[in-house]
Protein backbone atom coordinates (compact mmCIF):
# COMPACT_ATOMS: atom_id res chain seq x y z
CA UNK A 1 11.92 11.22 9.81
CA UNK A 2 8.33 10.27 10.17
CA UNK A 3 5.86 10.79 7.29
CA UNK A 4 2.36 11.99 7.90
CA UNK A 5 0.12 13.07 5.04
CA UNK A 6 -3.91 13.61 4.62
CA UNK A 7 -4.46 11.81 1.70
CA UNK A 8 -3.73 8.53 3.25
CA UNK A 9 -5.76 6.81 6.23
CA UNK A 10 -4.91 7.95 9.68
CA UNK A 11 -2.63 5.50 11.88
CA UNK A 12 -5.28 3.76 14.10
CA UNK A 13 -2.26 2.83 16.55
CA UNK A 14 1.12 3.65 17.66
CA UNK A 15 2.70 3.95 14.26
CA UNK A 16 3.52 6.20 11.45
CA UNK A 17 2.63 6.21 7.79
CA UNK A 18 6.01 6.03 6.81
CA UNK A 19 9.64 6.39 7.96
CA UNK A 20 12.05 7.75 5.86
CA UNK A 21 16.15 6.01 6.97
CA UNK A 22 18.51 6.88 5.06
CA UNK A 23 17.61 6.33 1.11
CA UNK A 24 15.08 4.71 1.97
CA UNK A 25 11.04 4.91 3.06
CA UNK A 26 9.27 2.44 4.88
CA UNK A 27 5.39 2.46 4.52
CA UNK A 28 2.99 0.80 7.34
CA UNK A 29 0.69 -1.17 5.87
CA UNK A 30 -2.28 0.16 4.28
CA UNK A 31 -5.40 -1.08 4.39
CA UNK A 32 -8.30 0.46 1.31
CA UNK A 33 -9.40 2.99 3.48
CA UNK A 34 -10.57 6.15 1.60
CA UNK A 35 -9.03 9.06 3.72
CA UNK A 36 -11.56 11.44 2.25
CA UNK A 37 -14.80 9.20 3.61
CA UNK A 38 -13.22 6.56 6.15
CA UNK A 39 -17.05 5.14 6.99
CA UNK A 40 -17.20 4.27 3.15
CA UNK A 41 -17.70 1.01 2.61
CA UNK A 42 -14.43 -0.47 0.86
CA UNK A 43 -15.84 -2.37 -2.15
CA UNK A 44 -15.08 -5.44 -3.91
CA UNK A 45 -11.18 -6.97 -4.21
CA UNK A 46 -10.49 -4.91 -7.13
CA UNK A 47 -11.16 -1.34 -5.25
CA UNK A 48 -9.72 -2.67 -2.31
CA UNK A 49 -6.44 -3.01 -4.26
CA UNK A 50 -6.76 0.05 -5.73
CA UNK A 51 -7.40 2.12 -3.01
CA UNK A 52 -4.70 0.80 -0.74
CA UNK A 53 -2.07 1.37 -3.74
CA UNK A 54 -3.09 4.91 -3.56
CA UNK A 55 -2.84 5.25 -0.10
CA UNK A 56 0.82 3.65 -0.74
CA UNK A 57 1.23 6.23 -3.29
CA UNK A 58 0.04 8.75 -1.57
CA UNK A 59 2.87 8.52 1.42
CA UNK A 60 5.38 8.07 -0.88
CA UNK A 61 4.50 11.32 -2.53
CA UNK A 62 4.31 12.79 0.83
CA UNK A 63 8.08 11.54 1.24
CA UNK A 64 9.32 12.43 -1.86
CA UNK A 65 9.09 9.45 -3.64
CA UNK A 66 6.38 7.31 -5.79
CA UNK A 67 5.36 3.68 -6.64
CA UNK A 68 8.00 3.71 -9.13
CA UNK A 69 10.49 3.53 -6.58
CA UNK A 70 9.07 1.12 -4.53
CA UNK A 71 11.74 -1.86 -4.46
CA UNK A 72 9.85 -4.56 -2.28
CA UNK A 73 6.50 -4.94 -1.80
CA UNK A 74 4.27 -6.40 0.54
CA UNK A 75 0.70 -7.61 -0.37
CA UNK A 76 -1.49 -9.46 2.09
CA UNK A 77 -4.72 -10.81 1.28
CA UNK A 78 -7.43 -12.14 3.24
CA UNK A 79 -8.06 -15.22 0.34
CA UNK A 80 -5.51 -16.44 -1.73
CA UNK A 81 -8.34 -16.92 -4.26
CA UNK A 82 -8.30 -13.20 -5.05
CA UNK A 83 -4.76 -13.16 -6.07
CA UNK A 84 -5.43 -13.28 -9.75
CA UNK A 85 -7.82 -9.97 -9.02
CA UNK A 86 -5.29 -8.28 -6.72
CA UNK A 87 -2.51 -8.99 -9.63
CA UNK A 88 -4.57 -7.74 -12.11
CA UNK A 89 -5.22 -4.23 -10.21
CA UNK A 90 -1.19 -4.30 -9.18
CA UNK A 91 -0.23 -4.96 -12.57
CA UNK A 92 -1.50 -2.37 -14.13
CA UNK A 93 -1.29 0.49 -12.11
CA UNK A 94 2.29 -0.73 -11.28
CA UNK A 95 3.25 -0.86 -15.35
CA UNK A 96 6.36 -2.14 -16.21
CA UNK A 97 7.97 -1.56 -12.81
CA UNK A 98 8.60 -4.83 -10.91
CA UNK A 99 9.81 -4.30 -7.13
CA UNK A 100 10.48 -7.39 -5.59
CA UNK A 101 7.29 -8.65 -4.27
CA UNK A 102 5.47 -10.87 -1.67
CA UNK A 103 2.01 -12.37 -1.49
CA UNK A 104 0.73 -13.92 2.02
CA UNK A 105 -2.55 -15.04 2.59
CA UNK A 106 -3.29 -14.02 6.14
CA UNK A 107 -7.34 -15.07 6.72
CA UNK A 108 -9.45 -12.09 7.77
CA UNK A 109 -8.08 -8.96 8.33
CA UNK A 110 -9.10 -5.69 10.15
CA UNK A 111 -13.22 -4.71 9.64
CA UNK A 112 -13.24 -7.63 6.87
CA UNK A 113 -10.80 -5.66 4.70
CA UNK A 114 -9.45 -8.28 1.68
CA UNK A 115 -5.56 -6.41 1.56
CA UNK A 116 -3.57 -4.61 3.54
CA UNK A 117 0.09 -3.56 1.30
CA UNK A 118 3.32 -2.34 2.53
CA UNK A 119 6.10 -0.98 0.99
CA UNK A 120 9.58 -0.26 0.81
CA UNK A 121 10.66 2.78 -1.83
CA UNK A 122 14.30 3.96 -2.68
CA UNK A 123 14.57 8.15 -2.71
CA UNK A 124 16.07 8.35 -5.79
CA UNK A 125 15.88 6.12 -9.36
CA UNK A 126 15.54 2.54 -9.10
CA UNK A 127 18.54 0.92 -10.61
């Protein structure tokens, strides 16, 4: 099953938001794109990671699922020099959930954004 919802950012290419196999959804990555306002610009490293969490979010919800069922995550960053900024935003929106996680710093990515994150989220409870 593919997942399409409005509150995240459109696919710019030939790929969904999500697909949902089995237990489990896989998000594309998401870049801080506000779905509301795409021509906004995105803002510093901190918004950016907010705003592509909640477009993370806001697939899963769209599946059926949230972040606290994400079991690996994905985070690339344009600088590894805004990791301590990104993991600050992560942590605490994320909480005490811990999904299995990686970092890569990738250079520039599309338009100049600083992160792009993709998931992976169980259906049901995280064991």
């Amino acid at each position: 099953n593919f997942v399409s919802t409005p509150n995240a950012p459109t696919p710019a290419g030939h790929y969904s938001q999500a697909v949902v196999h089995g237990d489990f959804v896989f998000v594309s990555g998401q870049l801080p794109i506000d779905p509301t306002d795409p021509s906004r610009p995105p803002g510093n490293i901190e918004d950016q990671t907010g705003r592509a969490l909640a477009n993370v979010s806001a697939i899963l919800i769209a599946a059926g699922t949230s972040l606290d069922h994400v079991v690996q995550i994905t985070i690339y960053v344009s600088d590894v020099n805004l990791w301590v900024n990104v993991n600050a935003v992560y942590s605490r929106i994320m909480g005490d959930h811990r999904p299995a996680r990686a970092i890569v710093p990738t250079g520039e990515l599309k338009h100049g954004m600083l992160i792009e994150i993709q998931a992976i989220a169980a259906l049901g409870p995280v064991s």
